[in-house]
N, C-alpha and C. Protein backbone atom coordinates (compact mmCIF):
# COMPACT_ATOMS: atom_id res chain seq x y z
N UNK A 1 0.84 -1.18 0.00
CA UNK A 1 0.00 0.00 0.00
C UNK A 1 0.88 1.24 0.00
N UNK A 2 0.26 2.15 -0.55
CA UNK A 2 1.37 3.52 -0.95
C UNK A 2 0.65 4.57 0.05
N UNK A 3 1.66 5.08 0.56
CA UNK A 3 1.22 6.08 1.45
C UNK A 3 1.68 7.44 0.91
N UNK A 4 0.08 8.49 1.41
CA UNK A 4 0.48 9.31 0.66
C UNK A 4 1.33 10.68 1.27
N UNK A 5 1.70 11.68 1.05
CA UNK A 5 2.57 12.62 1.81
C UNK A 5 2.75 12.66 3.34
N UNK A 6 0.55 13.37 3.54
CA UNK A 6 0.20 13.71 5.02
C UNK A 6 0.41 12.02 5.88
N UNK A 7 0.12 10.84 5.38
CA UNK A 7 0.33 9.96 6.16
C UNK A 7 1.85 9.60 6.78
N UNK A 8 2.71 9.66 6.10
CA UNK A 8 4.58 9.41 5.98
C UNK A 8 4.22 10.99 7.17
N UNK A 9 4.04 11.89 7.22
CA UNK A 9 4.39 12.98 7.86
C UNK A 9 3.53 12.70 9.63
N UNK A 10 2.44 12.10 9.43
CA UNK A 10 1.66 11.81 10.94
C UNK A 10 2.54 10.65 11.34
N UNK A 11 2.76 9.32 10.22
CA UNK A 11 4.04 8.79 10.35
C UNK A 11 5.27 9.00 11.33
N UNK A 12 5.59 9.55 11.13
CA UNK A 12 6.90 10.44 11.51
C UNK A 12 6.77 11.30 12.92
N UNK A 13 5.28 11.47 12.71
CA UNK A 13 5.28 12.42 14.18
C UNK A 13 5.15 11.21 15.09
N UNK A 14 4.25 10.55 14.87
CA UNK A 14 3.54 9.33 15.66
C UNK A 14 5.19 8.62 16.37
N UNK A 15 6.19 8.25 15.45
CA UNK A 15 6.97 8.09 15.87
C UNK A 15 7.95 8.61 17.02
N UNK A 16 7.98 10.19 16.21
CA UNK A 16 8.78 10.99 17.22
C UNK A 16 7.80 10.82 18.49
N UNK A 17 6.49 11.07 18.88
CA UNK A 17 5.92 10.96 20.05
C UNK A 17 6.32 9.55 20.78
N UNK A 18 6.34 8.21 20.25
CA UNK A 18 6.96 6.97 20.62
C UNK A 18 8.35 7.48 21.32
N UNK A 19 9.45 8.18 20.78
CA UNK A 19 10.40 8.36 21.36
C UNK A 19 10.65 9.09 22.27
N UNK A 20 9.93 9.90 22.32
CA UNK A 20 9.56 11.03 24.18
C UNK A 20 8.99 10.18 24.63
N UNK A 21 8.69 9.12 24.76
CA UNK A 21 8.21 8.49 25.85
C UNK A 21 6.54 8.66 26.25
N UNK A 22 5.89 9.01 25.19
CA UNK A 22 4.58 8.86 25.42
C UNK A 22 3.92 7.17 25.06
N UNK A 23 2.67 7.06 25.67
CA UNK A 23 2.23 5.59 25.68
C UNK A 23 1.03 5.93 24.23
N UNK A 24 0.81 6.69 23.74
CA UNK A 24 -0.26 6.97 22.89
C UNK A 24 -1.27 6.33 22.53
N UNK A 25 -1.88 6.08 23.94
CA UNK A 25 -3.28 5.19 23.99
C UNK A 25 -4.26 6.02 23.13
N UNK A 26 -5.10 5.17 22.32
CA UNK A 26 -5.74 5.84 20.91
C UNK A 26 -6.76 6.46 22.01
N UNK A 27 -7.03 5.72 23.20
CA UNK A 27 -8.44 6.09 23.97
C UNK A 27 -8.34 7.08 24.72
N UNK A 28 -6.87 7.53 24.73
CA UNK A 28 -6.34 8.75 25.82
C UNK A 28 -5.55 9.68 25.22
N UNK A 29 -5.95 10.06 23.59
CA UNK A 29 -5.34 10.95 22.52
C UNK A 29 -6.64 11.86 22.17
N UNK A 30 -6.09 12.63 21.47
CA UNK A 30 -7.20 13.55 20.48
C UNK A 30 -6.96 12.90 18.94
N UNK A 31 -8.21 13.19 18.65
CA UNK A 31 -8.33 12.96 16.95
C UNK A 31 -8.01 14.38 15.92
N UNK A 32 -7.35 14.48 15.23
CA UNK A 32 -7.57 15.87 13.92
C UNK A 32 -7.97 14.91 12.80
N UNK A 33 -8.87 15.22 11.63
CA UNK A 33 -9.41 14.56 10.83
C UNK A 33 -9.23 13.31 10.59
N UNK A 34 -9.11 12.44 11.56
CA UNK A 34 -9.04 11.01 11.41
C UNK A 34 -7.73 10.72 12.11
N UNK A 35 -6.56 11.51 12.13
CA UNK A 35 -5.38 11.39 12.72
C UNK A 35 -5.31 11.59 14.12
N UNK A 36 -4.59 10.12 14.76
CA UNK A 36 -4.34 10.60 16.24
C UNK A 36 -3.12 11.79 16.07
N UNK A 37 -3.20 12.42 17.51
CA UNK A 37 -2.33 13.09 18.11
C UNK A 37 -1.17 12.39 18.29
N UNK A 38 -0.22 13.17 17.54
CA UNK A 38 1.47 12.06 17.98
C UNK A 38 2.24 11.65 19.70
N UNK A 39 0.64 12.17 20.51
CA UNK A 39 1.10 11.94 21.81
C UNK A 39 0.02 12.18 22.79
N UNK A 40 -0.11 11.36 23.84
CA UNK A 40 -2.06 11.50 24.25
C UNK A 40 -2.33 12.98 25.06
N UNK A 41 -3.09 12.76 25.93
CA UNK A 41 -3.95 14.46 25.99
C UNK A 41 -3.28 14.63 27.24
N UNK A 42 -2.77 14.12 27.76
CA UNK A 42 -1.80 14.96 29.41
C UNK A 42 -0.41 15.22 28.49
N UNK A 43 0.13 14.56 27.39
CA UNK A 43 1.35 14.68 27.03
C UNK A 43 1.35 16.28 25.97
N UNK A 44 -0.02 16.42 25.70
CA UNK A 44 -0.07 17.29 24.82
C UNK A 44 -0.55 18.71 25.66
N UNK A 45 -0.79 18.32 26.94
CA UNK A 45 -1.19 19.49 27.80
C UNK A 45 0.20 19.80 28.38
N UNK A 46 0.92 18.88 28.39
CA UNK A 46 2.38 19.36 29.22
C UNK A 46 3.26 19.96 27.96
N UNK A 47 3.19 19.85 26.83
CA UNK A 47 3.69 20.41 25.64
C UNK A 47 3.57 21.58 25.62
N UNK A 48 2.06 22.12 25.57
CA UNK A 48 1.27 23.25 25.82
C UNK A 48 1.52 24.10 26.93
N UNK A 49 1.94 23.47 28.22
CA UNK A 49 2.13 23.96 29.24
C UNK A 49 3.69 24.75 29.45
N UNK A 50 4.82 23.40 28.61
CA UNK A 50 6.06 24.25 28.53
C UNK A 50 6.30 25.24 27.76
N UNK A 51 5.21 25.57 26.73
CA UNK A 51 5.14 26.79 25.54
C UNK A 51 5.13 27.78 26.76
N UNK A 52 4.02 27.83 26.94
CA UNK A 52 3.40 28.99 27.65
C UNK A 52 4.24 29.61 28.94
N UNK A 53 4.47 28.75 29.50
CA UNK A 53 5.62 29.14 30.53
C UNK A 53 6.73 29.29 30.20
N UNK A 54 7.37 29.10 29.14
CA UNK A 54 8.23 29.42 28.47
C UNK A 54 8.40 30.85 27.61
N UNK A 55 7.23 31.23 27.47
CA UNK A 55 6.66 32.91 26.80
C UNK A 55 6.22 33.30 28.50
N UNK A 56 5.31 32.73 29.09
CA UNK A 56 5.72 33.73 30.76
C UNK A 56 6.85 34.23 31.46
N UNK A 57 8.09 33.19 31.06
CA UNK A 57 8.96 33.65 31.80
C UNK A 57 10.26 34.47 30.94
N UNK A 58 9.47 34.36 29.15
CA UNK A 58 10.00 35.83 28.68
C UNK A 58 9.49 37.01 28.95
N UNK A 59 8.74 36.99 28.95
CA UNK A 59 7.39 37.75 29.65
C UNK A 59 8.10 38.54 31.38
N UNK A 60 9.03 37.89 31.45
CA UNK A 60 9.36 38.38 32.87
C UNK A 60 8.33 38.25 33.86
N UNK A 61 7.38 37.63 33.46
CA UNK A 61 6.30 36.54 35.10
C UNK A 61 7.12 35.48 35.73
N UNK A 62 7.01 35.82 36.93
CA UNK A 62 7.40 34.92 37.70
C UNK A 62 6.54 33.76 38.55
N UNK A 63 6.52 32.54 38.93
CA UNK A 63 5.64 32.30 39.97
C UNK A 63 6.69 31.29 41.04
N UNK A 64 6.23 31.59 41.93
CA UNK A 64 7.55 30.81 43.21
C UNK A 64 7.94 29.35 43.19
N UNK A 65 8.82 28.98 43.76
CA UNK A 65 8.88 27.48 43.78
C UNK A 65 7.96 26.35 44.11
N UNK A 66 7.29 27.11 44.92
CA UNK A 66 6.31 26.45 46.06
C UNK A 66 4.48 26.39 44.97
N UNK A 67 4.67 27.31 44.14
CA UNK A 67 3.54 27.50 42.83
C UNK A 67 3.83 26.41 42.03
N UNK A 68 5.00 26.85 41.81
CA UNK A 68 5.17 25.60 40.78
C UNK A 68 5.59 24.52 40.86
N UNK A 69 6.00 23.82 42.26
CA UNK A 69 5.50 22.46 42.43
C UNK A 69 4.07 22.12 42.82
N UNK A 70 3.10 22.95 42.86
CA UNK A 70 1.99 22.97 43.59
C UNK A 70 1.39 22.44 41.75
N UNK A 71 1.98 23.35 40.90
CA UNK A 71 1.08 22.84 39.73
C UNK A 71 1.13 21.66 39.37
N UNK A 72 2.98 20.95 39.33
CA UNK A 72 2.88 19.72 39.10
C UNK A 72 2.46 18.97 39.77
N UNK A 73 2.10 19.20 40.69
CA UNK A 73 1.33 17.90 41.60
C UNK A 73 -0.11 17.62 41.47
N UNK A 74 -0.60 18.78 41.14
CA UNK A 74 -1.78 18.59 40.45
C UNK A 74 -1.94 17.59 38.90
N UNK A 75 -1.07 17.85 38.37
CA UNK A 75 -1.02 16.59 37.09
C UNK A 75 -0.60 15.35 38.01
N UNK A 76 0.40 14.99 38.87
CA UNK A 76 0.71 14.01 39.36
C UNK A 76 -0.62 13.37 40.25
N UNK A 77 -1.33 14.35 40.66
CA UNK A 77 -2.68 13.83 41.77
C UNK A 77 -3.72 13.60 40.37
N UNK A 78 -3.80 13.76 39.52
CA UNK A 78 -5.07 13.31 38.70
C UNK A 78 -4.05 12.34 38.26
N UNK A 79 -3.16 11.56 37.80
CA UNK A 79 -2.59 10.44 37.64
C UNK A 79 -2.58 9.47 38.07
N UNK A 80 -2.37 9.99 39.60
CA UNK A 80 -2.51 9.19 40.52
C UNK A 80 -3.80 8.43 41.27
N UNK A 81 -4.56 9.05 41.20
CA UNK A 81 -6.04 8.75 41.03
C UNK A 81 -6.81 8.16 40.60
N UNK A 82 -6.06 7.90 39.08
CA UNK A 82 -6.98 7.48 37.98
C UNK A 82 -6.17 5.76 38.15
N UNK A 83 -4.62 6.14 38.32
CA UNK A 83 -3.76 5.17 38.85
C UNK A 83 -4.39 3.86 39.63
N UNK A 84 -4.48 4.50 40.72
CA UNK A 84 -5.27 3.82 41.61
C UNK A 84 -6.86 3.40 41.79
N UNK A 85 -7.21 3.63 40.77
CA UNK A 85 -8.83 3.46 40.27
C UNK A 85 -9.76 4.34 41.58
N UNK A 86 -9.47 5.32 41.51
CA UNK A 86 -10.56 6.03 41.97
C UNK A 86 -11.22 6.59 41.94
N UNK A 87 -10.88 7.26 40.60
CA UNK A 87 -11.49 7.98 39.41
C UNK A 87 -10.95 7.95 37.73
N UNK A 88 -11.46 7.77 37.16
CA UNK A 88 -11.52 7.60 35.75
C UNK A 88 -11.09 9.33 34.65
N UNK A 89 -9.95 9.57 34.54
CA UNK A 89 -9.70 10.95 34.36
C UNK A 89 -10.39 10.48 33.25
N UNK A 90 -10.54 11.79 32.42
CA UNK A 90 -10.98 12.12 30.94
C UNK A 90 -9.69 12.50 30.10
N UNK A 91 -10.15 12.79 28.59
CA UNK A 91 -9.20 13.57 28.05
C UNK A 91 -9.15 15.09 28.23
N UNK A 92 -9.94 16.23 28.40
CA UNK A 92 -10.27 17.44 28.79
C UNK A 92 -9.41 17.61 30.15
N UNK A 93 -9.48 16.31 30.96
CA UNK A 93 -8.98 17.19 32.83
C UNK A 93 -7.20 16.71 32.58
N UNK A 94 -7.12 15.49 31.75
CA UNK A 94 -6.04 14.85 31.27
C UNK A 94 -4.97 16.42 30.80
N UNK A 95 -5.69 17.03 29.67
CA UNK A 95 -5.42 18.06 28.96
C UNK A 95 -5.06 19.30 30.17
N UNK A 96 -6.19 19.44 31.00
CA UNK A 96 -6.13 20.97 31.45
C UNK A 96 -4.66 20.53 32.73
N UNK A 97 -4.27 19.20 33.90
CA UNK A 97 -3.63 19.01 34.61
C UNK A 97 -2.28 18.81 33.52
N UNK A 98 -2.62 18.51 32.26
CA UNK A 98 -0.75 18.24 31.96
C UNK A 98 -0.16 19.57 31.48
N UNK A 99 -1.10 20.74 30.86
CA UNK A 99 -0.77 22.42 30.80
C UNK A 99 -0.67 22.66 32.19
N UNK A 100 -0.61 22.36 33.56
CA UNK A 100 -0.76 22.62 34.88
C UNK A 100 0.67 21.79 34.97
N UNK A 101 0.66 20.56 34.50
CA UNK A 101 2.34 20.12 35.15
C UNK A 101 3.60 20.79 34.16
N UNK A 102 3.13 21.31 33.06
CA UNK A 102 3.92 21.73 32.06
C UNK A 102 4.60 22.86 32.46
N UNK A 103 3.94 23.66 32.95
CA UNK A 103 4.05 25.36 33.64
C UNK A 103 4.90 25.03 34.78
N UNK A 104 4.39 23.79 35.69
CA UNK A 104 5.27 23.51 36.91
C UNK A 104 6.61 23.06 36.70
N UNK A 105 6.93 22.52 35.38
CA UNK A 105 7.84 21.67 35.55
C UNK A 105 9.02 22.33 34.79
N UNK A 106 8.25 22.81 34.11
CA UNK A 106 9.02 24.40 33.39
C UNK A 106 9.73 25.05 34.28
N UNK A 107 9.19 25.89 35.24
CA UNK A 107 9.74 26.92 36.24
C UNK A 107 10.66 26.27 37.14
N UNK A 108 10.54 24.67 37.11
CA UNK A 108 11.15 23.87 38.60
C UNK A 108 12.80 24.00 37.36
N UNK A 109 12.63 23.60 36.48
CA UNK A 109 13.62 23.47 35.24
C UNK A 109 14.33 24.85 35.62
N UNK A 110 13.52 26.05 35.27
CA UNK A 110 14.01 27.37 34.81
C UNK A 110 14.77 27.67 36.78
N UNK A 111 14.22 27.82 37.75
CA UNK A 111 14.84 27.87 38.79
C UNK A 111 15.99 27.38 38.82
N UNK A 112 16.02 25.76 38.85
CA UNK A 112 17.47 24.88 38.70
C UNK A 112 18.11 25.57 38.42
N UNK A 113 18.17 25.84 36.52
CA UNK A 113 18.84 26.37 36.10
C UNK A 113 19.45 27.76 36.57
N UNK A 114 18.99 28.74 36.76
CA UNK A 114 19.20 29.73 37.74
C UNK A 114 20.16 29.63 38.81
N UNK A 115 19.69 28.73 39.58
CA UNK A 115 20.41 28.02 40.49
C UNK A 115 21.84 27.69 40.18
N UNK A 116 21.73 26.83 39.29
CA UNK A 116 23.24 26.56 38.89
C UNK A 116 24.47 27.19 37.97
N UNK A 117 23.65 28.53 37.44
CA UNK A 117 24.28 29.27 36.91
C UNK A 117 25.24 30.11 37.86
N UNK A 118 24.30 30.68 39.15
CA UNK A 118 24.47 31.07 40.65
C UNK A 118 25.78 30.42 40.89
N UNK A 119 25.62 29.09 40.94
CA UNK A 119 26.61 27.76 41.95
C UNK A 119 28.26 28.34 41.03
N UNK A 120 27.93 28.17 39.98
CA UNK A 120 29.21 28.68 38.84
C UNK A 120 29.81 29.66 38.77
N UNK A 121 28.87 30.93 38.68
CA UNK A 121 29.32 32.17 38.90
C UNK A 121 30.33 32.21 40.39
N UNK A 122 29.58 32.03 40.91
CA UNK A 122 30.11 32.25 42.34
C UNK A 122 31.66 31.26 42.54
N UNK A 123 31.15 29.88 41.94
CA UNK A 123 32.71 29.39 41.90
C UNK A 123 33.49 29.76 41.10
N UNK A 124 33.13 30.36 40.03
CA UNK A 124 34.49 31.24 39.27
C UNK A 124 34.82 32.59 40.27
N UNK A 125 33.98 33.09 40.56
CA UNK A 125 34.59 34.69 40.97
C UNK A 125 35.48 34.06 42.30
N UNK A 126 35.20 33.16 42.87
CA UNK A 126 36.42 32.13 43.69
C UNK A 126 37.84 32.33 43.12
N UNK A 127 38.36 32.03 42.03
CA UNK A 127 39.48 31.59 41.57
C UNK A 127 39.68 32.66 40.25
């Protein structure tokens, strides 16, 4: 069977999503005209989530450490939940908690980093 352009190209994404480490359950993805999402709906909310916090914190917004582990835990507590059968997440809360761990996990990233730029500076002006 011959595949035509757009398929080799969802192809290709579908793949690249396989290699980040998404599970791309068809039942826990979004559809675009017949095509799954190259990665399911918390993976595509945390995608979404590192954009945006990524333009916030060009943006010169800040939010504290203690915010932004507070967000990722909120993706980690609807995981965990659904984990443990106690509730059945959706794709929508899937979506809105992985833009919530995306933002968190972003800033925990962007702090570090901060952090260790700090640790360096300071050990050069040492020597």
């Amino acid at each position: 069977m011959k595949m035509n352009k757009k398929e080799k190209i969802w192809i290709s994404f579908m793949e690249y999503g396989h290699r980040i480490g998404c599970h791309q359950m068809p039942e826990r993805s979004f559809f675009l005209n017949g095509y799954q999402f190259p990665v399911c709906a918390r993976c595509t909310g945390v995608i979404l989530g590192e954009i945006i916090a990524v333009i916030l914190i060009l943006l010169g917004i800040r939010f504290n450490i203690v915010v932004s582990i507070f967000l990722l835990l909120i993706m980690g507590f609807d995981w965990f939940i659904q984990f443990i059968k106690i509730l059945q997440s959706n794709n929508a809360r899937r979506l809105i908690t992985g833009v919530t761990g995306g933002i968190g996990l972003t800033y925990i990233y962007y702090y570090l980093l901060v952090y260790i730029i700090e640790v360096v500076k300071n050990f050069l002006n040492k020597y």
